[in-house]
PDB file of N, CA and C in Angstrom:
ATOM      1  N   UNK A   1      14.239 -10.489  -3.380  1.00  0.00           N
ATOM      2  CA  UNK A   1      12.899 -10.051  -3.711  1.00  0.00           C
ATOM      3  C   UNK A   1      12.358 -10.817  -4.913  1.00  0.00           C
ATOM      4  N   UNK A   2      13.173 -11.350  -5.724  1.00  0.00           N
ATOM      5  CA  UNK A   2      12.727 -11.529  -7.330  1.00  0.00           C
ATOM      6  C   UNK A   2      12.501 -13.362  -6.984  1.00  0.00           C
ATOM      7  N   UNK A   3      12.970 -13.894  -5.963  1.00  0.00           N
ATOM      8  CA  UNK A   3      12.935 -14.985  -5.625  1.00  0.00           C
ATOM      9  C   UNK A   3      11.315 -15.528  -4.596  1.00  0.00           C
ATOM     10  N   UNK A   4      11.392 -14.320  -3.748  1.00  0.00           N
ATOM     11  CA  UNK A   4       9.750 -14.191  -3.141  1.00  0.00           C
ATOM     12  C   UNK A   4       8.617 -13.906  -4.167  1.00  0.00           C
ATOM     13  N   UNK A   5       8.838 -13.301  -5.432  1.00  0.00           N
ATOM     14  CA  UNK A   5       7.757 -12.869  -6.043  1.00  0.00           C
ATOM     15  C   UNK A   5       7.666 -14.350  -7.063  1.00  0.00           C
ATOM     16  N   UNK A   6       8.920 -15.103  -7.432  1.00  0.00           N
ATOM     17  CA  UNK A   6       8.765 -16.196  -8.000  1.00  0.00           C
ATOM     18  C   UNK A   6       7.735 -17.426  -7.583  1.00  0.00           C
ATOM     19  N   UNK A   7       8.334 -17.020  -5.978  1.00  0.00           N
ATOM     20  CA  UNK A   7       7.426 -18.263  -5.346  1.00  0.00           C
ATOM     21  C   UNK A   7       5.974 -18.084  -4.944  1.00  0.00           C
ATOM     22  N   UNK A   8       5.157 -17.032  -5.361  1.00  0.00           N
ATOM     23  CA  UNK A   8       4.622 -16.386  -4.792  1.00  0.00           C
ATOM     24  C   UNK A   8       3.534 -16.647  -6.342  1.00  0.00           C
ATOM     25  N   UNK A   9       4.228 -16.457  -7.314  1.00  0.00           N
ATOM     26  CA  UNK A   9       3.889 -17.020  -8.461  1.00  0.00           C
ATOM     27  C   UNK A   9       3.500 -18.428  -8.865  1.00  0.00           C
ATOM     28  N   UNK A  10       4.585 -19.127  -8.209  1.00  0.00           N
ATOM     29  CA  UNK A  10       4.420 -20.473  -8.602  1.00  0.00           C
ATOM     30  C   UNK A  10       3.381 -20.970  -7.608  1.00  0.00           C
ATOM     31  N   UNK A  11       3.118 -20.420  -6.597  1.00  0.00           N
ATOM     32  CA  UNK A  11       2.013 -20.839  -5.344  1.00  0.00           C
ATOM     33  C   UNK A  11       0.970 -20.590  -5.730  1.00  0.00           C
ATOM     34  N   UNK A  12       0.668 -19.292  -6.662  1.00  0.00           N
ATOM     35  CA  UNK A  12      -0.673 -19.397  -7.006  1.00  0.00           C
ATOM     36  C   UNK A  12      -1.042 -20.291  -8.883  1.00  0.00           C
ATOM     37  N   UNK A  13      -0.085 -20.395  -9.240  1.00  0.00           N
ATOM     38  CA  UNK A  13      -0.656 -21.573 -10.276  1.00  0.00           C
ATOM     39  C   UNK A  13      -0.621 -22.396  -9.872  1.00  0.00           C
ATOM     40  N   UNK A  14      -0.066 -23.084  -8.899  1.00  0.00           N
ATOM     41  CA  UNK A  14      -0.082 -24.554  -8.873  1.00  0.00           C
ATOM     42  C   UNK A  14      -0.853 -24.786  -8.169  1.00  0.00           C
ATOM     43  N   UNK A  15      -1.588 -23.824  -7.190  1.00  0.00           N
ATOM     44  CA  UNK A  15      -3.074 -23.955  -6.191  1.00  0.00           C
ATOM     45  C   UNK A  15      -3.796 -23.990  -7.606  1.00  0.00           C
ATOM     46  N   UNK A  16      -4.134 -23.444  -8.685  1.00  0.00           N
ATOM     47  CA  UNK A  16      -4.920 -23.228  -9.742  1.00  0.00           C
ATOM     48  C   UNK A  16      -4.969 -24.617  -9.921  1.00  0.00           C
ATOM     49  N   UNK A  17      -3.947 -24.796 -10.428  1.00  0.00           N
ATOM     50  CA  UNK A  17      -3.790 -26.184 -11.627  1.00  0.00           C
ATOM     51  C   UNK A  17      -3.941 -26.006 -12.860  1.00  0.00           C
ATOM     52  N   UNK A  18      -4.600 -26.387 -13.663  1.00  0.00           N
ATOM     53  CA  UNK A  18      -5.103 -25.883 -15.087  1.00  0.00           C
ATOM     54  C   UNK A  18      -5.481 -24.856 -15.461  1.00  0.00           C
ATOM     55  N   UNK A  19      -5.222 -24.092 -16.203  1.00  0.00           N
ATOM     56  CA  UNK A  19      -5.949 -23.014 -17.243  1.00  0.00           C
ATOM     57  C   UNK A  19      -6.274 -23.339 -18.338  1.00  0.00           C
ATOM     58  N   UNK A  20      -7.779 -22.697 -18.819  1.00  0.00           N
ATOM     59  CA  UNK A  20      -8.226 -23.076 -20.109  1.00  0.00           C
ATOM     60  C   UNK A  20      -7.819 -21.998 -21.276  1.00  0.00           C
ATOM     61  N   UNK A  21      -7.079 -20.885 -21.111  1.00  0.00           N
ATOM     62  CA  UNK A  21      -6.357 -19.886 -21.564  1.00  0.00           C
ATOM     63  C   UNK A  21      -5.493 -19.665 -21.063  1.00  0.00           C
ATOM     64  N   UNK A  22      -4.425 -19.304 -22.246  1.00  0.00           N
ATOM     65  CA  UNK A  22      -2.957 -18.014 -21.971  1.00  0.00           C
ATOM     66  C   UNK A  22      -3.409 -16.889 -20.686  1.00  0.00           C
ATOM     67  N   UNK A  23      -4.627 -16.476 -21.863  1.00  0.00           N
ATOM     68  CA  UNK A  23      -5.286 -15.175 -20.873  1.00  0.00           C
ATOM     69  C   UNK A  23      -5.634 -15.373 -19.123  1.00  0.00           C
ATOM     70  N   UNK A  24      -6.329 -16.749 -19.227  1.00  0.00           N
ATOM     71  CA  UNK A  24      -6.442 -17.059 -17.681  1.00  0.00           C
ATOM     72  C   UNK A  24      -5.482 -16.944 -16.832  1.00  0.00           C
ATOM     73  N   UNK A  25      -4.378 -17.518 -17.355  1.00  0.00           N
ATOM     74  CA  UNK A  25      -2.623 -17.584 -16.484  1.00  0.00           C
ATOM     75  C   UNK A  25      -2.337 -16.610 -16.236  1.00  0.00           C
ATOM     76  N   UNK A  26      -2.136 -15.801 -17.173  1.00  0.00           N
ATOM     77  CA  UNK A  26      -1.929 -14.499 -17.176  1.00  0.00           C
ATOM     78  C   UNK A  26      -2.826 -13.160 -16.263  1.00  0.00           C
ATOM     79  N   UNK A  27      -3.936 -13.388 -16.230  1.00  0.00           N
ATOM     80  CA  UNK A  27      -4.756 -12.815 -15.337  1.00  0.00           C
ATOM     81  C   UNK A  27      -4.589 -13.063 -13.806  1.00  0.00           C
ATOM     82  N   UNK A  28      -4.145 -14.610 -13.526  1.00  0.00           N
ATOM     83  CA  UNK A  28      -4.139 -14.740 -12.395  1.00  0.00           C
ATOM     84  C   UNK A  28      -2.552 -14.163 -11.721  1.00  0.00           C
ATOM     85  N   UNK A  29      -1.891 -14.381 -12.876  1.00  0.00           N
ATOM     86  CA  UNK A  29      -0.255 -13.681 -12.103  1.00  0.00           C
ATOM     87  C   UNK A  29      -0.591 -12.158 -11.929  1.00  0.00           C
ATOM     88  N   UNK A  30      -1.486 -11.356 -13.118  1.00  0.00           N
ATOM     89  CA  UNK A  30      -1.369 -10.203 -12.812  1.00  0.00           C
ATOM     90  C   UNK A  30      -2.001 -10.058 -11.457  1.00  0.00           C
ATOM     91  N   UNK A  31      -2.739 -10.397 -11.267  1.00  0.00           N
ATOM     92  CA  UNK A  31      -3.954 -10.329  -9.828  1.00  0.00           C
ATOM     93  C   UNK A  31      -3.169 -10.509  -9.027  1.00  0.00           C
ATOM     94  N   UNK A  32      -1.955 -11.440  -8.585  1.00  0.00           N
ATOM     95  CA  UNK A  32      -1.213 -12.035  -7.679  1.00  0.00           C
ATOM     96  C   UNK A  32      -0.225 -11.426  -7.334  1.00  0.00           C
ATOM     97  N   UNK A  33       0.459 -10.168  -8.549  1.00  0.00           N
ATOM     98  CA  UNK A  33       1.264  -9.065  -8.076  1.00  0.00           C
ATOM     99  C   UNK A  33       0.217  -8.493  -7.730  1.00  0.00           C
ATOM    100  N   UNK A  34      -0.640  -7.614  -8.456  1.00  0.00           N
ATOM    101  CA  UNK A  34      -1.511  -6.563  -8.196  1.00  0.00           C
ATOM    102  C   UNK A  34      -1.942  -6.522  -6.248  1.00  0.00           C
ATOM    103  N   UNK A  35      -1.969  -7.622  -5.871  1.00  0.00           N
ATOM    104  CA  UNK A  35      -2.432  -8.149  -4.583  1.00  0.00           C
ATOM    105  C   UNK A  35      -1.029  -7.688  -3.533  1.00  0.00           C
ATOM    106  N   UNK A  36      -0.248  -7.561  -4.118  1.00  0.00           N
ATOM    107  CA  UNK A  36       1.081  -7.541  -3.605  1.00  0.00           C
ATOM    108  C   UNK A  36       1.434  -5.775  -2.967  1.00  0.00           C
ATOM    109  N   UNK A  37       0.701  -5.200  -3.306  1.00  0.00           N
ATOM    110  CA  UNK A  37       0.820  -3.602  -2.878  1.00  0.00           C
ATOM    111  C   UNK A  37      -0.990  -3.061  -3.395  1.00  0.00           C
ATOM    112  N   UNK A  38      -1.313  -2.238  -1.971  1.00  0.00           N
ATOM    113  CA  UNK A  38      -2.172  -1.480  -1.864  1.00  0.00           C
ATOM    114  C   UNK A  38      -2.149   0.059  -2.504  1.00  0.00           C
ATOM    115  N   UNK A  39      -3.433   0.064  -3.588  1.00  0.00           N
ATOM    116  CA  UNK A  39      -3.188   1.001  -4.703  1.00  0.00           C
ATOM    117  C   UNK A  39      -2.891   2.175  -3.946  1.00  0.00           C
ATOM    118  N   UNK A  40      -2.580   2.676  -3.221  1.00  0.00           N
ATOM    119  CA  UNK A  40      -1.407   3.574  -2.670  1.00  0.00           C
ATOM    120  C   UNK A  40       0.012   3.751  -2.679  1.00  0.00           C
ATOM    121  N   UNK A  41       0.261   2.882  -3.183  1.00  0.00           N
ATOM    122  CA  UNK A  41       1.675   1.942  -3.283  1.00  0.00           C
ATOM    123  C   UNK A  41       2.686   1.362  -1.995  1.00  0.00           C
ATOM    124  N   UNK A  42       1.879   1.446  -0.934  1.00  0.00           N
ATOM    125  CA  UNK A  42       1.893   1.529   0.049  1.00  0.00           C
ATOM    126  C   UNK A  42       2.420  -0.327   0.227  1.00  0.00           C
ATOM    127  N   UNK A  43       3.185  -1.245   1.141  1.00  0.00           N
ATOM    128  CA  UNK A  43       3.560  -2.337   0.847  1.00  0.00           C
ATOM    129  C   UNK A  43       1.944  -3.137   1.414  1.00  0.00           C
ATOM    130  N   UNK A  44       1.585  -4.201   0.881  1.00  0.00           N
ATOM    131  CA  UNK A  44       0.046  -4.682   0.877  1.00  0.00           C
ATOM    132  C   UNK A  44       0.143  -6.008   2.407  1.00  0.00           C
ATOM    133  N   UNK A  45      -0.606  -6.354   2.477  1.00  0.00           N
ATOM    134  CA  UNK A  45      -0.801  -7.304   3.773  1.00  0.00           C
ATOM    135  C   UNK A  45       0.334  -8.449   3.398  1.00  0.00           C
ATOM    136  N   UNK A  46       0.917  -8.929   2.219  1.00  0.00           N
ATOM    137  CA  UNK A  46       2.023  -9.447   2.169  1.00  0.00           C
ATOM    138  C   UNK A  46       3.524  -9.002   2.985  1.00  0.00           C
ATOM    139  N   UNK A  47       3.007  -7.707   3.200  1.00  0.00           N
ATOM    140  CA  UNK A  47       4.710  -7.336   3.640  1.00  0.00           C
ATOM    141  C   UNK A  47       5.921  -8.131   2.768  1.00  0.00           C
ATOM    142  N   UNK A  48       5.795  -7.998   2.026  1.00  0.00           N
ATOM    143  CA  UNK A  48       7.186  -7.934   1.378  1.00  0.00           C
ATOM    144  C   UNK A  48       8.326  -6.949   1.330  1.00  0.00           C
ATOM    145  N   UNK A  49       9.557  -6.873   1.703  1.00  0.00           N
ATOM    146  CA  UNK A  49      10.174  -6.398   2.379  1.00  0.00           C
ATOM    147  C   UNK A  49      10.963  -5.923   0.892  1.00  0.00           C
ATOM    148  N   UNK A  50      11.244  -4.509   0.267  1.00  0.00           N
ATOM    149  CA  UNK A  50      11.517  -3.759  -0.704  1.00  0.00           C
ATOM    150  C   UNK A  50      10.599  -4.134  -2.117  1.00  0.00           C
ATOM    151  N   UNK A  51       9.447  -4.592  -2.019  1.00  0.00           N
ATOM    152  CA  UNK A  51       8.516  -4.632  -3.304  1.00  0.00           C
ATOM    153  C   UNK A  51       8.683  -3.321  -3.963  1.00  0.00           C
ATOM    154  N   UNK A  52       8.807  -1.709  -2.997  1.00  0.00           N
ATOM    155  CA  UNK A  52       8.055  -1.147  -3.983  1.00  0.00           C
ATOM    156  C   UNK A  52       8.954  -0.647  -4.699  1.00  0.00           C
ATOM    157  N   UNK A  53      10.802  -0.869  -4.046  1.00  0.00           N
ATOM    158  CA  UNK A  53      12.004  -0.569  -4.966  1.00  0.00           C
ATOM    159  C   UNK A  53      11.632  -1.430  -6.317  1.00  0.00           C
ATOM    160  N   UNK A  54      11.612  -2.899  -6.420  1.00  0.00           N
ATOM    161  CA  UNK A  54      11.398  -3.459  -6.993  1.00  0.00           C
ATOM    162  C   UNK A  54      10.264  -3.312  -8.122  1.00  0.00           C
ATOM    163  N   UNK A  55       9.163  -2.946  -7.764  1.00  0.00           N
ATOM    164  CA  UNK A  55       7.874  -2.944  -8.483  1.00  0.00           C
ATOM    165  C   UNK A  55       8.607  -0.990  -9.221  1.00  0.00           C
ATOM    166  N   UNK A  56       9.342   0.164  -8.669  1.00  0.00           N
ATOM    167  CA  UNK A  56      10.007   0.788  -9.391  1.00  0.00           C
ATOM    168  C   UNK A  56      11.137   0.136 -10.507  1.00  0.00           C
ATOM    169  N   UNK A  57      11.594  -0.688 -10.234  1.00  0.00           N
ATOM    170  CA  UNK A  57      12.403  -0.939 -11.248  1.00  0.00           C
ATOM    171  C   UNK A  57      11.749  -1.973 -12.321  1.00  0.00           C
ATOM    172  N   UNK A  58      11.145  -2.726 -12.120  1.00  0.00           N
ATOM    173  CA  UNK A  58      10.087  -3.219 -13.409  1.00  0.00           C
ATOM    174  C   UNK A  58       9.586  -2.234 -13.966  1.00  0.00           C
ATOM    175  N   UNK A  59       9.067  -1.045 -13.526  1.00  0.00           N
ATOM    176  CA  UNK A  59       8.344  -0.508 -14.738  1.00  0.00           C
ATOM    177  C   UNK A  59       9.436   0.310 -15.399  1.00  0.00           C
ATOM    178  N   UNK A  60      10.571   0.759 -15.165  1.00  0.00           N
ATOM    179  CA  UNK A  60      11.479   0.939 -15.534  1.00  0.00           C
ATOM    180  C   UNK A  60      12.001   0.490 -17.115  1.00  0.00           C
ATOM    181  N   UNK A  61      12.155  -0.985 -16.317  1.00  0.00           N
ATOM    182  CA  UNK A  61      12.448  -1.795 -17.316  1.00  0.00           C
ATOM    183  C   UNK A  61      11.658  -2.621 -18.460  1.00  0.00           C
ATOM    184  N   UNK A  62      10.323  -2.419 -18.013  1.00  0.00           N
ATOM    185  CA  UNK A  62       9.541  -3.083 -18.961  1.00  0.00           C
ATOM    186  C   UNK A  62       7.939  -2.172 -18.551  1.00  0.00           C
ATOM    187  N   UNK A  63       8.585  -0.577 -18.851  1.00  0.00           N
ATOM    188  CA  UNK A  63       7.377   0.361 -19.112  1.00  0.00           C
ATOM    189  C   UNK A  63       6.708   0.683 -20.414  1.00  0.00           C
ATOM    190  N   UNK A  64       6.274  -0.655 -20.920  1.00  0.00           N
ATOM    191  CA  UNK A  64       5.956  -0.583 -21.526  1.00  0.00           C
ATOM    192  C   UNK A  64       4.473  -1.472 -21.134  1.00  0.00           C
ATOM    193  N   UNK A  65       4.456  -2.712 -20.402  1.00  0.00           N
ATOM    194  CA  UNK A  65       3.907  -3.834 -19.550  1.00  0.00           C
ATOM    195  C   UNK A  65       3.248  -3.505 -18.516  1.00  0.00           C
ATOM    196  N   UNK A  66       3.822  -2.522 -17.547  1.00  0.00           N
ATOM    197  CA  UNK A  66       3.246  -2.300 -15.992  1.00  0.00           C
ATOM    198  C   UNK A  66       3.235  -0.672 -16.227  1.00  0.00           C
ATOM    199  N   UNK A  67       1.837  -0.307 -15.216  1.00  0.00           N
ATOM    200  CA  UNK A  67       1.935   1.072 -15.306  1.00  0.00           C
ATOM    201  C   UNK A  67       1.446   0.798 -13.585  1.00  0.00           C
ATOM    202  N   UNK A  68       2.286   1.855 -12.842  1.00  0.00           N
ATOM    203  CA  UNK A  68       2.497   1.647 -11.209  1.00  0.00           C
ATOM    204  C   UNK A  68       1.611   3.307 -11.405  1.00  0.00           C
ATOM    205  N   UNK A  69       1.116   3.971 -12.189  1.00  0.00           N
ATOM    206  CA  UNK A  69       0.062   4.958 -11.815  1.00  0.00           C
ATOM    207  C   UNK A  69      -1.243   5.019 -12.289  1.00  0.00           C
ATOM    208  N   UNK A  70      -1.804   3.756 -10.993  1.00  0.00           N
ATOM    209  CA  UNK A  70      -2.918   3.293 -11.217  1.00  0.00           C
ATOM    210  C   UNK A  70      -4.318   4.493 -10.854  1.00  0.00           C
TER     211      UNK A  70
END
């Protein structure tokens, strides 16, 4: 899973190319998970196959960053 969300990452900066901000980069990864599950938490037109175990254990681990009760 942590390997699909990598590439999934790197696919959408490198379609980008440049950012003129931290903030820009950063906006676009959040958008690029966010895209990744339907605010239901329901798995999103990606089908990714255990995101939402996964997207539970990030906020877990870094609930401080992600809040999954949108």
């Amino acid at each position: 899973m942590i390997e699909s969300l990598n590439a999934r990452l790197r696919k959408a900066t490198r379609n980008r190319g440049a950012f003129p901000t931290e903030q820009a980069a950063l906006k676009t990864l959040f958008l690029t998970i966010r895209t990744m599950t339907r605010p239901d938490g329901a798995v999103g037109v990606t089908r990714s196959n255990g995101w939402k175990a996964t997207l539970n254990a990030f906020a877990i681990q870094f609930g401080d960053r992600i809040n999954i009760n949108r």
